[in-house]
PDB file of N, CA and C in Angstrom:
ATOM      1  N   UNK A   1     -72.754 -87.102  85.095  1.00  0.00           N
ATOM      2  CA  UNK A   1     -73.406 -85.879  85.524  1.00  0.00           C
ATOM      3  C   UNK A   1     -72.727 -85.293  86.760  1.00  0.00           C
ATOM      4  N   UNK A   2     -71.188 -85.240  86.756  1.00  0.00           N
ATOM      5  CA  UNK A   2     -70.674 -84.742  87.957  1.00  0.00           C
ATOM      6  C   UNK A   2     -70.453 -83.471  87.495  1.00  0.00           C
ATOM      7  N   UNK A   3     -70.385 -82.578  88.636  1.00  0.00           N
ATOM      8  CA  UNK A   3     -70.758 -81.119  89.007  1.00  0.00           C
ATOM      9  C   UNK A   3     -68.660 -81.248  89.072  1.00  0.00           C
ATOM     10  N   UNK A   4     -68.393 -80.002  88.657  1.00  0.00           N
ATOM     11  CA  UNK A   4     -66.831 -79.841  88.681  1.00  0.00           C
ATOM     12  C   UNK A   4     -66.588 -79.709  90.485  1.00  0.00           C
ATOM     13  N   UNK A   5     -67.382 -79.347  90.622  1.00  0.00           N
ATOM     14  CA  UNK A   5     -67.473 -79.264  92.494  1.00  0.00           C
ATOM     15  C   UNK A   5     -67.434 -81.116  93.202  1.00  0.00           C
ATOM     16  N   UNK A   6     -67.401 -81.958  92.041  1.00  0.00           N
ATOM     17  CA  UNK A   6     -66.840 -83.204  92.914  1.00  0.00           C
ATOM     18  C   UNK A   6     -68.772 -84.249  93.180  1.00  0.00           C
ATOM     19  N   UNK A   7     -69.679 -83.111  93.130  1.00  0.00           N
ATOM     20  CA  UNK A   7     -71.036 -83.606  93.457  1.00  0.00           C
ATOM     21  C   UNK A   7     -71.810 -84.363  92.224  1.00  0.00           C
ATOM     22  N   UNK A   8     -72.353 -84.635  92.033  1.00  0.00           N
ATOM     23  CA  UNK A   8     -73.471 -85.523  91.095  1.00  0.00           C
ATOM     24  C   UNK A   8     -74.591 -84.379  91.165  1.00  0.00           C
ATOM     25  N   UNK A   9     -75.098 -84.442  89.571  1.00  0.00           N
ATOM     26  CA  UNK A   9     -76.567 -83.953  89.600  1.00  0.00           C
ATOM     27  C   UNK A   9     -77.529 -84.876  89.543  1.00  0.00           C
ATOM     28  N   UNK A  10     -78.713 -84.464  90.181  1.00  0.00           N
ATOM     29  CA  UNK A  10     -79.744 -85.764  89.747  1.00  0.00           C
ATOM     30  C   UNK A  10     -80.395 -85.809  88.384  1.00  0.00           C
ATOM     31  N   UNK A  11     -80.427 -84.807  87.919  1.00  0.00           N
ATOM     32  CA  UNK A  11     -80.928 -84.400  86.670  1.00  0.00           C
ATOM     33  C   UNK A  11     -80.186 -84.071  86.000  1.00  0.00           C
ATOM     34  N   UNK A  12     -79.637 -84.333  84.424  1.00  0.00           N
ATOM     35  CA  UNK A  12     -79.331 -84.094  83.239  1.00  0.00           C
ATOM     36  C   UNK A  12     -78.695 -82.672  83.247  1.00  0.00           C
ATOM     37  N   UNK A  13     -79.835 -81.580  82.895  1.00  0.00           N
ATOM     38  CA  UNK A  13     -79.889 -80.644  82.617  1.00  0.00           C
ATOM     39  C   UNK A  13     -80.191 -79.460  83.978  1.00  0.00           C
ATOM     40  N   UNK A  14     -80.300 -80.229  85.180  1.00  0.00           N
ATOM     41  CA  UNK A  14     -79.976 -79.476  86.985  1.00  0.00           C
ATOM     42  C   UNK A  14     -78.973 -78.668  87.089  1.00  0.00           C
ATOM     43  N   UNK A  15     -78.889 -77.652  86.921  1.00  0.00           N
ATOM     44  CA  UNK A  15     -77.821 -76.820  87.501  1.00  0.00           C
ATOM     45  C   UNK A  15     -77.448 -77.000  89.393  1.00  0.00           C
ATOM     46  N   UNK A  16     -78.049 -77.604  89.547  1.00  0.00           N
ATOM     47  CA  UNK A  16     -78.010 -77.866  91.506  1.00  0.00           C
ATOM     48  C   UNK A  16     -77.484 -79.296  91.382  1.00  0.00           C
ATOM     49  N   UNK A  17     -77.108 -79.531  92.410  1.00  0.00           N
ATOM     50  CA  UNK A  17     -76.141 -80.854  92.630  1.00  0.00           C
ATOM     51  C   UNK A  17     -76.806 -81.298  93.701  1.00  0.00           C
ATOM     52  N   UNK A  18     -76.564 -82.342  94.199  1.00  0.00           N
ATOM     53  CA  UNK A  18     -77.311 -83.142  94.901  1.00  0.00           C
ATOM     54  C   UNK A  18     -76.808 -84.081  95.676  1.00  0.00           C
ATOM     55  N   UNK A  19     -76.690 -83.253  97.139  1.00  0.00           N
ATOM     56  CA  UNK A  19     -75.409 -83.976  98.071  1.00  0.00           C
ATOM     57  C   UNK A  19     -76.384 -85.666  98.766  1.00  0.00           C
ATOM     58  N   UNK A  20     -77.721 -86.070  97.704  1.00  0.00           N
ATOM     59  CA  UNK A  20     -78.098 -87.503  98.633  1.00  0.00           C
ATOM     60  C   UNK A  20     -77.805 -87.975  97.796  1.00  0.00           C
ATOM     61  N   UNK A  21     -77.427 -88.004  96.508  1.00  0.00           N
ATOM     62  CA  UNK A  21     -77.367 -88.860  94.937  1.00  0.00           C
ATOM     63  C   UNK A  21     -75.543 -88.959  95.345  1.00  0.00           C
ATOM     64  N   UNK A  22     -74.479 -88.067  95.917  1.00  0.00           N
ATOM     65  CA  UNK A  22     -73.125 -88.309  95.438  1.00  0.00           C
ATOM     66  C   UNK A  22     -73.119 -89.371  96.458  1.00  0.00           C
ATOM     67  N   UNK A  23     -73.411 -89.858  97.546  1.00  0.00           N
ATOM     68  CA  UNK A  23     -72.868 -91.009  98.035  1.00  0.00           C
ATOM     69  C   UNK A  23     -73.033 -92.306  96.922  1.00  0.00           C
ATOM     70  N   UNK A  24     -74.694 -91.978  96.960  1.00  0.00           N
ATOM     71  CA  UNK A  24     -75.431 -93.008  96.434  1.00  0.00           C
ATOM     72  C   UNK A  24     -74.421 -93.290  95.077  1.00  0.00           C
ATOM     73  N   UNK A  25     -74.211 -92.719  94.583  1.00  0.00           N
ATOM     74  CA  UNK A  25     -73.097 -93.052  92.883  1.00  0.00           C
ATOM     75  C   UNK A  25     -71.640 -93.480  93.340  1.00  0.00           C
ATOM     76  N   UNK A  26     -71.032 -92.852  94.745  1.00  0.00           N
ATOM     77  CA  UNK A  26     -69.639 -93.576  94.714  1.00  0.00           C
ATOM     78  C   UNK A  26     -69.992 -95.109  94.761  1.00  0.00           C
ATOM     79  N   UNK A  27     -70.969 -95.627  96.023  1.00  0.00           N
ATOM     80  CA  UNK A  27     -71.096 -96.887  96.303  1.00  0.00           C
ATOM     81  C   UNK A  27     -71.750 -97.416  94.991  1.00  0.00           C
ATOM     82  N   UNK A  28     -72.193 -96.802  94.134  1.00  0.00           N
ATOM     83  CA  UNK A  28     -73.017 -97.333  93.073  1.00  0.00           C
ATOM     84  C   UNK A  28     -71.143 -98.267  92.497  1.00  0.00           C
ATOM     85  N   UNK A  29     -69.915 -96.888  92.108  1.00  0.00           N
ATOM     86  CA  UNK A  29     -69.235 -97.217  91.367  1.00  0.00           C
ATOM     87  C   UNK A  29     -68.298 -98.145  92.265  1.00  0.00           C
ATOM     88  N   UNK A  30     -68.210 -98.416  94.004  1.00  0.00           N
ATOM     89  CA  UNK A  30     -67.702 -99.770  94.196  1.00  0.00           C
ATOM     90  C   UNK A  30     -68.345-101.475  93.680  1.00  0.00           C
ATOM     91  N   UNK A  31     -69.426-100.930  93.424  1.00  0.00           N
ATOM     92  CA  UNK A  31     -70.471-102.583  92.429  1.00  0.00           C
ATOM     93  C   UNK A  31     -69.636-102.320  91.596  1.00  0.00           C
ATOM     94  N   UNK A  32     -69.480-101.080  90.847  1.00  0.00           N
ATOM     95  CA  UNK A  32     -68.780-101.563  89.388  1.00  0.00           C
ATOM     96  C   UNK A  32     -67.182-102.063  89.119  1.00  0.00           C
ATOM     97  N   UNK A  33     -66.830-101.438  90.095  1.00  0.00           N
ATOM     98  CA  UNK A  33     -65.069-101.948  90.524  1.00  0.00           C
ATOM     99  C   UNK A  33     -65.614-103.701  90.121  1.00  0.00           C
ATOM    100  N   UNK A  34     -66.614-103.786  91.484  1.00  0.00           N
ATOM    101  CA  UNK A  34     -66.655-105.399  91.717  1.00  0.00           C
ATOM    102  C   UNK A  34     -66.416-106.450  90.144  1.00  0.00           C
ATOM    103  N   UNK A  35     -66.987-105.446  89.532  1.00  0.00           N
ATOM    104  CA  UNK A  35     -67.285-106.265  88.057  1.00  0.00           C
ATOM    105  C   UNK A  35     -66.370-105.989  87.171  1.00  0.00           C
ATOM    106  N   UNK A  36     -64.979-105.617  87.532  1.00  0.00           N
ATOM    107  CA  UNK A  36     -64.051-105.515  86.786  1.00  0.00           C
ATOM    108  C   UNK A  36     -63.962-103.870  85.938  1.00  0.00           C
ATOM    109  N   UNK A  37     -65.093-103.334  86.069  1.00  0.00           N
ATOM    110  CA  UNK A  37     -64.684-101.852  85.404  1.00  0.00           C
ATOM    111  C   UNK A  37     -63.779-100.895  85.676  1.00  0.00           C
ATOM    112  N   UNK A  38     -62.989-100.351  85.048  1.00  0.00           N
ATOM    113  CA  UNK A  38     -61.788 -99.986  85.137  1.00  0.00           C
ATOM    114  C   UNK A  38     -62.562 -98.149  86.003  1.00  0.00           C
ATOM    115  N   UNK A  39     -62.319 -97.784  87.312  1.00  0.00           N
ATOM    116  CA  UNK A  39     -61.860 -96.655  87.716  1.00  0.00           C
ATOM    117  C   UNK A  39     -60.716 -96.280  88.841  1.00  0.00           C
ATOM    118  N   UNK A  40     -60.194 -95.471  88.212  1.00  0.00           N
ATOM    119  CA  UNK A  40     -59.138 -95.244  89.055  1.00  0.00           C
ATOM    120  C   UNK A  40     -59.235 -94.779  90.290  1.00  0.00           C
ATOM    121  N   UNK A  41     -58.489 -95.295  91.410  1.00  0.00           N
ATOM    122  CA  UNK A  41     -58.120 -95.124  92.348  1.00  0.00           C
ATOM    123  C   UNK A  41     -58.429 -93.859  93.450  1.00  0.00           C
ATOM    124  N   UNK A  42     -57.273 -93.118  92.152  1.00  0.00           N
ATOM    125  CA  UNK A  42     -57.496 -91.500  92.681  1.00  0.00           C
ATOM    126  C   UNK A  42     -58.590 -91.057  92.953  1.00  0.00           C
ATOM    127  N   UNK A  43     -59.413 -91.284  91.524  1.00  0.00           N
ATOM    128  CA  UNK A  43     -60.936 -90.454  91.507  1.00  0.00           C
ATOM    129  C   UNK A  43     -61.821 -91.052  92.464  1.00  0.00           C
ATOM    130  N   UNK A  44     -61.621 -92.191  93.076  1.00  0.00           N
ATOM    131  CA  UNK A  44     -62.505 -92.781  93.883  1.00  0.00           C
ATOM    132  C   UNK A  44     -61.738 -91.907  95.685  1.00  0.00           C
ATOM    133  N   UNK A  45     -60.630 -91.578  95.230  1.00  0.00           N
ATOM    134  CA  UNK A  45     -60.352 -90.972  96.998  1.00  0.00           C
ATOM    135  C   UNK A  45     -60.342 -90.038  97.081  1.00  0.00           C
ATOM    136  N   UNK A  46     -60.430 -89.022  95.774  1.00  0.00           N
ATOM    137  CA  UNK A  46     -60.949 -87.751  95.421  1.00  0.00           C
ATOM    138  C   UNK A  46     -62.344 -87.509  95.710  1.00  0.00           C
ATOM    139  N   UNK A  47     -63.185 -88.722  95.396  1.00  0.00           N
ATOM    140  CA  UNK A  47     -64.180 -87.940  95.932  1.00  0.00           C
ATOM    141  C   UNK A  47     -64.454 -88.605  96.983  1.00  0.00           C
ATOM    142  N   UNK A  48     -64.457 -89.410  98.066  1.00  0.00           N
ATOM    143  CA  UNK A  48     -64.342 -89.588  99.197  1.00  0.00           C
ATOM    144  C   UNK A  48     -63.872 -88.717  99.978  1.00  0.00           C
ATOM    145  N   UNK A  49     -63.037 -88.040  99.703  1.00  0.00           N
ATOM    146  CA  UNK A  49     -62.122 -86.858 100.134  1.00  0.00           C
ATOM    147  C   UNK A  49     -63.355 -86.129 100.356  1.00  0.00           C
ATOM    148  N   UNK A  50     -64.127 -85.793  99.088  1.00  0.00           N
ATOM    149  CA  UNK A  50     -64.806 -84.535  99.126  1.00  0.00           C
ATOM    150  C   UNK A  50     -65.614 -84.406  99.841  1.00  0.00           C
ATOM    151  N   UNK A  51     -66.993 -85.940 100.124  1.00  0.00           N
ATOM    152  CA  UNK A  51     -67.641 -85.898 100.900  1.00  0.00           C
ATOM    153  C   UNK A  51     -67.456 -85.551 102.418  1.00  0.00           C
ATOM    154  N   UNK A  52     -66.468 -86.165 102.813  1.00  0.00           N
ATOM    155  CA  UNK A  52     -65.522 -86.202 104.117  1.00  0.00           C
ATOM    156  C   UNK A  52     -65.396 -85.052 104.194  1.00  0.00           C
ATOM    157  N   UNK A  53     -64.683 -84.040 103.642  1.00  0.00           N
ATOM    158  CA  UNK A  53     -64.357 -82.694 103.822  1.00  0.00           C
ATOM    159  C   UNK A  53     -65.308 -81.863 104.179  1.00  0.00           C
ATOM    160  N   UNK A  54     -66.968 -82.148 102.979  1.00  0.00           N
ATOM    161  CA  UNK A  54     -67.509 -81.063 102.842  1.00  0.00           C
ATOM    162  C   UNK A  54     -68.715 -81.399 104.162  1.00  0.00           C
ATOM    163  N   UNK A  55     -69.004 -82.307 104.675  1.00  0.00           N
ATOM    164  CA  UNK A  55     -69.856 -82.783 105.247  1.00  0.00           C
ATOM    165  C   UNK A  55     -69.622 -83.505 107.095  1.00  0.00           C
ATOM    166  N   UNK A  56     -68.049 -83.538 107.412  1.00  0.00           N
ATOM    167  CA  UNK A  56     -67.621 -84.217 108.193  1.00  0.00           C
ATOM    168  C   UNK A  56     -67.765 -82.703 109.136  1.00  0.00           C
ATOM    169  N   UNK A  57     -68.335 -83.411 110.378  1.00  0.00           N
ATOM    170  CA  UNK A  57     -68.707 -82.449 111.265  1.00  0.00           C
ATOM    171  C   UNK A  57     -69.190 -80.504 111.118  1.00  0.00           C
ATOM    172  N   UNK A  58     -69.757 -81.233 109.763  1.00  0.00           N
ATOM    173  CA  UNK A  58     -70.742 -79.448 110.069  1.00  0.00           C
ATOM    174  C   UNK A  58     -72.497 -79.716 109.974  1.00  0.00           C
ATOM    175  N   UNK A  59     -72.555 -78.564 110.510  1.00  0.00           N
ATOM    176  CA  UNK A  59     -74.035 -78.109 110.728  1.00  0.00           C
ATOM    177  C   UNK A  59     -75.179 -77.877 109.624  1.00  0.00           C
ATOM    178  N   UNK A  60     -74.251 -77.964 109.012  1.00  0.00           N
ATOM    179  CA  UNK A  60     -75.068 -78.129 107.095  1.00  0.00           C
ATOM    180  C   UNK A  60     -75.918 -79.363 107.059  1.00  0.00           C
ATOM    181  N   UNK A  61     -75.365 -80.494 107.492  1.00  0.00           N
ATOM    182  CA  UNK A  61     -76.308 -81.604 107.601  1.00  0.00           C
ATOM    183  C   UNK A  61     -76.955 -82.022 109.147  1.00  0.00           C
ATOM    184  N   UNK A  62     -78.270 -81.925 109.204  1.00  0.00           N
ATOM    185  CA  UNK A  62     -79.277 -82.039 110.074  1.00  0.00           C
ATOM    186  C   UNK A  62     -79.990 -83.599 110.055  1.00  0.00           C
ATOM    187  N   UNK A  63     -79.424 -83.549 108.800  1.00  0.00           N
ATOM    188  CA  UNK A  63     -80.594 -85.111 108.569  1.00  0.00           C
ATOM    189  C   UNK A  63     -79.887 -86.203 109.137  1.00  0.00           C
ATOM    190  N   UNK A  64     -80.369 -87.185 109.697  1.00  0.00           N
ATOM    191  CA  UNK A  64     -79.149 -88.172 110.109  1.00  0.00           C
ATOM    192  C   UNK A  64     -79.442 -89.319 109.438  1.00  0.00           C
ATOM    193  N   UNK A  65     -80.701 -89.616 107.814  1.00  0.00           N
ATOM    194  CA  UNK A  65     -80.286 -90.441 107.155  1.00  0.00           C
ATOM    195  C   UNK A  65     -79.467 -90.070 106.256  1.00  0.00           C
ATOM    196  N   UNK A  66     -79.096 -88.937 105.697  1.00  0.00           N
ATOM    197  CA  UNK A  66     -77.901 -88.438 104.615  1.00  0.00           C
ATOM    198  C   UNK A  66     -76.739 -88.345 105.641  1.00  0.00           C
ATOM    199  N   UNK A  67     -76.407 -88.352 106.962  1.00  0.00           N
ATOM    200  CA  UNK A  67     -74.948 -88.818 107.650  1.00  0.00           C
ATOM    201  C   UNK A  67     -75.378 -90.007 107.360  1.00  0.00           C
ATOM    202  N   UNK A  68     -75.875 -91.038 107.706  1.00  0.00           N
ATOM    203  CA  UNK A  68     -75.815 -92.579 107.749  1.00  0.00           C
ATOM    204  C   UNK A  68     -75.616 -92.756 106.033  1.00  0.00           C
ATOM    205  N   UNK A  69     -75.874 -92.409 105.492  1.00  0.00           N
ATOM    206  CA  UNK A  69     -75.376 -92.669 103.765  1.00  0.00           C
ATOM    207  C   UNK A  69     -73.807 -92.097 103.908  1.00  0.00           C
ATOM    208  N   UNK A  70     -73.337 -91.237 104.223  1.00  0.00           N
ATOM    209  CA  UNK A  70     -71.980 -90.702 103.858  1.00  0.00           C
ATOM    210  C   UNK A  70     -71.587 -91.444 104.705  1.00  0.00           C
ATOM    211  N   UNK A  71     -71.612 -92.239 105.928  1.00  0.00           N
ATOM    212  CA  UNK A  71     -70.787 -92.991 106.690  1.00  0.00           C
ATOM    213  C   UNK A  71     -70.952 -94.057 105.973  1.00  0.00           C
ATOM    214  N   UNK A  72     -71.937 -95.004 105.028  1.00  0.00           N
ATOM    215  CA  UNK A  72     -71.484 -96.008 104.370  1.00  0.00           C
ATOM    216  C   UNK A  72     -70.837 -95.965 103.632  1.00  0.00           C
ATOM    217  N   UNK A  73     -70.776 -95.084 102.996  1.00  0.00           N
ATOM    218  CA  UNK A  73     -70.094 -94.640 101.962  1.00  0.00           C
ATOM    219  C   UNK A  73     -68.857 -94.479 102.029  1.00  0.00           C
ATOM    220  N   UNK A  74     -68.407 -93.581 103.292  1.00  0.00           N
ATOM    221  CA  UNK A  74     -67.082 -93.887 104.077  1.00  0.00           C
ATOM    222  C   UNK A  74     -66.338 -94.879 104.518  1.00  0.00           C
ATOM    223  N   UNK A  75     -67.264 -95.478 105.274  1.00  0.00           N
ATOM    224  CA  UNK A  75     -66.877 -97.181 105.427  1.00  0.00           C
ATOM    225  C   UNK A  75     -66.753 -98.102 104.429  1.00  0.00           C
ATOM    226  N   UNK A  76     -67.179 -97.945 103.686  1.00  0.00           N
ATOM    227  CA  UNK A  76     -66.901 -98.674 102.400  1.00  0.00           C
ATOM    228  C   UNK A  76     -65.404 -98.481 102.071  1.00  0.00           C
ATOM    229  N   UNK A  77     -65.166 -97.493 101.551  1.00  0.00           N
ATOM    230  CA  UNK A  77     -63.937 -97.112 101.535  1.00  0.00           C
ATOM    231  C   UNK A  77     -62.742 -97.035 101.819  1.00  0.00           C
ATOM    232  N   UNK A  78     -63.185 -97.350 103.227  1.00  0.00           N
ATOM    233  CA  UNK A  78     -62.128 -97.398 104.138  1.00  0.00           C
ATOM    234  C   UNK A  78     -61.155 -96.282 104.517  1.00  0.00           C
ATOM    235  N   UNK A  79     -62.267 -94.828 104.630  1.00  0.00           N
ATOM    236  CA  UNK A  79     -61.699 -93.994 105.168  1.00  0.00           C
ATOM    237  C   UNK A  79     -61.376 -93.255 105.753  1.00  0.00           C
ATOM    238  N   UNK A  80     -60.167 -92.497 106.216  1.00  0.00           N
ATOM    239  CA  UNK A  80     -59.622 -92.163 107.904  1.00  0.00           C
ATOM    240  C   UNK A  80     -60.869 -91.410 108.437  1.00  0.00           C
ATOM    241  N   UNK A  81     -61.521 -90.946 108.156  1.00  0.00           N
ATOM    242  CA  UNK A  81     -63.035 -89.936 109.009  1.00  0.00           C
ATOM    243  C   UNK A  81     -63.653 -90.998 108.683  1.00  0.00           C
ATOM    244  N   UNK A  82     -64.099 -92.469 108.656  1.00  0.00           N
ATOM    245  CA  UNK A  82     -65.397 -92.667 108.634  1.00  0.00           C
ATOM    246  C   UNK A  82     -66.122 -92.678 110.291  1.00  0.00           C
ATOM    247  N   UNK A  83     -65.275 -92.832 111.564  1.00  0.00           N
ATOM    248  CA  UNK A  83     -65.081 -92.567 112.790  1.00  0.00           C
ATOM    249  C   UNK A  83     -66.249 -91.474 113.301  1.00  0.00           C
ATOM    250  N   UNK A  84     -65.395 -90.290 112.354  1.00  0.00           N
ATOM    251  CA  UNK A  84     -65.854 -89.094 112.994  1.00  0.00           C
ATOM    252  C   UNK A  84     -67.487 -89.061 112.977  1.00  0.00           C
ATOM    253  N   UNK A  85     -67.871 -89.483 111.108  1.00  0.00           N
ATOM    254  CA  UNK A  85     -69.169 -89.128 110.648  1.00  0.00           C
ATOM    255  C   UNK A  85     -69.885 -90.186 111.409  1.00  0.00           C
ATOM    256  N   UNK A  86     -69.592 -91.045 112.042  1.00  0.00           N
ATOM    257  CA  UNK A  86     -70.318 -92.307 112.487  1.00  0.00           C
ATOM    258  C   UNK A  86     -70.642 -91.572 113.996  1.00  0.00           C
ATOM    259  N   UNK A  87     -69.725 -91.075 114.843  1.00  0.00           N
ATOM    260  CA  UNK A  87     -69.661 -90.376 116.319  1.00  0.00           C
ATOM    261  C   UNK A  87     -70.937 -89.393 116.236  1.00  0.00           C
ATOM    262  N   UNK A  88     -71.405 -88.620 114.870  1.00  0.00           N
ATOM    263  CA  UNK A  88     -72.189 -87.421 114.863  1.00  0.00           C
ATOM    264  C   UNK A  88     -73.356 -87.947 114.506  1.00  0.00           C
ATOM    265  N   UNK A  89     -73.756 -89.383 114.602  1.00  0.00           N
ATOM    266  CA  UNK A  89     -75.257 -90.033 113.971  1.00  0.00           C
ATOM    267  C   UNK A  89     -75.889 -90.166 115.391  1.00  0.00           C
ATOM    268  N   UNK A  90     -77.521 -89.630 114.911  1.00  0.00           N
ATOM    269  CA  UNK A  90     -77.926 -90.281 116.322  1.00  0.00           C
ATOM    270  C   UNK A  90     -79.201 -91.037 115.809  1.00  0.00           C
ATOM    271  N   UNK A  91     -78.981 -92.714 116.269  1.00  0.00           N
ATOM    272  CA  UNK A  91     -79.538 -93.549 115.703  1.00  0.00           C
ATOM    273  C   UNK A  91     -80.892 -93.575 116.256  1.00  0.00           C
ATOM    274  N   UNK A  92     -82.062 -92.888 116.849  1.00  0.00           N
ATOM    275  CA  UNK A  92     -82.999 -92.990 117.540  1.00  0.00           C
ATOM    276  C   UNK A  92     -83.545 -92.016 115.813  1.00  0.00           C
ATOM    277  N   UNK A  93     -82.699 -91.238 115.425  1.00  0.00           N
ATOM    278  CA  UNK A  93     -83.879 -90.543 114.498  1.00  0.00           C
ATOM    279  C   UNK A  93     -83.514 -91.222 113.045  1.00  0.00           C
ATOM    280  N   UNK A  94     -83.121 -92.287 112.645  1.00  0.00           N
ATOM    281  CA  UNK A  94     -83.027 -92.423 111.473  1.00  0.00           C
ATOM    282  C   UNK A  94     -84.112 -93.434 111.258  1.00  0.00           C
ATOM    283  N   UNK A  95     -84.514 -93.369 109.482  1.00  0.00           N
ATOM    284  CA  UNK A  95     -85.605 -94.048 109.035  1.00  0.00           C
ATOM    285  C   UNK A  95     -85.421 -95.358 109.297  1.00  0.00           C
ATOM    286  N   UNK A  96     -86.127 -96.428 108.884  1.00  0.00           N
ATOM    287  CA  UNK A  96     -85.442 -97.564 108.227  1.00  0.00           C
ATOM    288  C   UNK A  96     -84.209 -97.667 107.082  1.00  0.00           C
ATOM    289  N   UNK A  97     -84.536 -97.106 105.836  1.00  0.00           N
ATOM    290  CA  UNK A  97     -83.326 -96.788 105.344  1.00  0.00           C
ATOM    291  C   UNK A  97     -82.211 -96.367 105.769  1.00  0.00           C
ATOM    292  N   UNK A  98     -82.145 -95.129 106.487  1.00  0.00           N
ATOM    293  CA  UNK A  98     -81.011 -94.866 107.368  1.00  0.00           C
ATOM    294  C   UNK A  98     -80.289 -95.884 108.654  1.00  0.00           C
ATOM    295  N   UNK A  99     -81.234 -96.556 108.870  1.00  0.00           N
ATOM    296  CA  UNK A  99     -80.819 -97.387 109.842  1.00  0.00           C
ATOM    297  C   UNK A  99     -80.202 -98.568 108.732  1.00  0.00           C
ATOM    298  N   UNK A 100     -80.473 -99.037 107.686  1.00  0.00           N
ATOM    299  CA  UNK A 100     -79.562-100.061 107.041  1.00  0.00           C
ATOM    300  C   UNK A 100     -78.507 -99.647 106.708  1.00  0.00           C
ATOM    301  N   UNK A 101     -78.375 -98.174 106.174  1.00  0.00           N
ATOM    302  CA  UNK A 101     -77.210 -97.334 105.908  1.00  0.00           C
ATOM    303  C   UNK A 101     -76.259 -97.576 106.694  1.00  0.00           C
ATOM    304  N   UNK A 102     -76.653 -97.359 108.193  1.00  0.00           N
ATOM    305  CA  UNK A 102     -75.908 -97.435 109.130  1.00  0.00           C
ATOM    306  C   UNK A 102     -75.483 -98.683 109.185  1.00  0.00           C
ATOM    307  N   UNK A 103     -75.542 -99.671 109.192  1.00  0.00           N
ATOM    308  CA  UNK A 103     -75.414-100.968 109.376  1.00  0.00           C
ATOM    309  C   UNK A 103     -74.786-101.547 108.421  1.00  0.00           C
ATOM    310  N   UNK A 104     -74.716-101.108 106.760  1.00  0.00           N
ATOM    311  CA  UNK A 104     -73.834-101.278 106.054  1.00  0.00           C
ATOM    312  C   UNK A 104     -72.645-100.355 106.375  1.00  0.00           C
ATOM    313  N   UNK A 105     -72.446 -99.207 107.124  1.00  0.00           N
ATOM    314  CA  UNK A 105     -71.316 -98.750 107.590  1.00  0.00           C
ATOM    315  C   UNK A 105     -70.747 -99.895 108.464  1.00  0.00           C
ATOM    316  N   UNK A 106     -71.653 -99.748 109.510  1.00  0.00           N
ATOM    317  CA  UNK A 106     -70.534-101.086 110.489  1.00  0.00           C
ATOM    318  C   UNK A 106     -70.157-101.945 110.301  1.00  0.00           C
ATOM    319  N   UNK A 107     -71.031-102.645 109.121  1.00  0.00           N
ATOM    320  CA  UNK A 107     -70.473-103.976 108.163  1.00  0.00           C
ATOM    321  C   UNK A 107     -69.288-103.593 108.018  1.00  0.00           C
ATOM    322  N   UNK A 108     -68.867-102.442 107.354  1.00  0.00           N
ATOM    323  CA  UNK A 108     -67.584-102.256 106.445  1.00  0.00           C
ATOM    324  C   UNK A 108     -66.801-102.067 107.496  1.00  0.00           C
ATOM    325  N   UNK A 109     -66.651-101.658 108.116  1.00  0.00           N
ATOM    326  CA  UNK A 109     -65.683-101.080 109.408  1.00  0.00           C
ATOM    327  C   UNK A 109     -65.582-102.260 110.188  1.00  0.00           C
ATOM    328  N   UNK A 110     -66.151-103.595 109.979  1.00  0.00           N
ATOM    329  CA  UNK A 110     -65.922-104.759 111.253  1.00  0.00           C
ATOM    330  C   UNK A 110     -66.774-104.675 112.403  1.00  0.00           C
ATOM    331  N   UNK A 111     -67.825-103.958 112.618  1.00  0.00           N
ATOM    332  CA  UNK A 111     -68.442-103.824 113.689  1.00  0.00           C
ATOM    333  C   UNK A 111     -69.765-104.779 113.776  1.00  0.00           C
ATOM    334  N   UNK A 112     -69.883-105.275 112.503  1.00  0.00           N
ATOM    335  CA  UNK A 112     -71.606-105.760 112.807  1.00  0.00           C
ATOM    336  C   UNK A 112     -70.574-107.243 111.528  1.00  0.00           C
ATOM    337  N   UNK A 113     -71.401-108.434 112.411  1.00  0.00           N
ATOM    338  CA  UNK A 113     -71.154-109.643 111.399  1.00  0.00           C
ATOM    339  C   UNK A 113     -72.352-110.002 110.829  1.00  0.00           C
TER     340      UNK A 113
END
């Protein structure tokens, strides 16, 4: 259900895309790497790319548990902005969820054992 725009829909038949579901599906598809399923490379830094691009330091996102998802998501990855999106979180307003988000970012990045 990816949107040619690089995003995930949550719904089938959604014409709207749904920038809290595309993290949630890249990290979905690093489990599936884990298990041997074949995706390529590219498409996985393609859309890392995208999130990074479309979301890395703008004003579009307010929420700071959907930054703490795109920084795991980043960190996971291992990629060059996960820095930036991590610098623009401010951890006093995130949920619980957001706060594990966050913490699976620093996992990935070496910061938290």
């Amino acid at each position: 259900m990816q949107d040619i725009s690089g995003e995930w829909h949550y719904w089938e038949n959604d014409p709207s895309v749904n920038e809290h579901v595309t993290p949630y599906v890249i990290r979905s598809l690093y489990e599936f790497k884990k298990l041997w399923v074949s995706i390529p490379e590219d498409n996985i830094k393609r859309w890392l790319d995208y999130i990074a691009n479309m979301y890395i330091g703008s004003e579009q996102i307010d929420n700071m548990d959907q930054k703490a998802e795109i920084f795991a998501t980043l960190a996971l990855g291992k990629h060059p902005k996960t820095t930036e999106i991590q610098s623009s979180i401010d951890i006093s307003k995130l949920s619980r969820h957001g706060y594990l988000m966050y913490h699976v970012g620093l996992q990935a990045i070496g910061k938290l054992w």
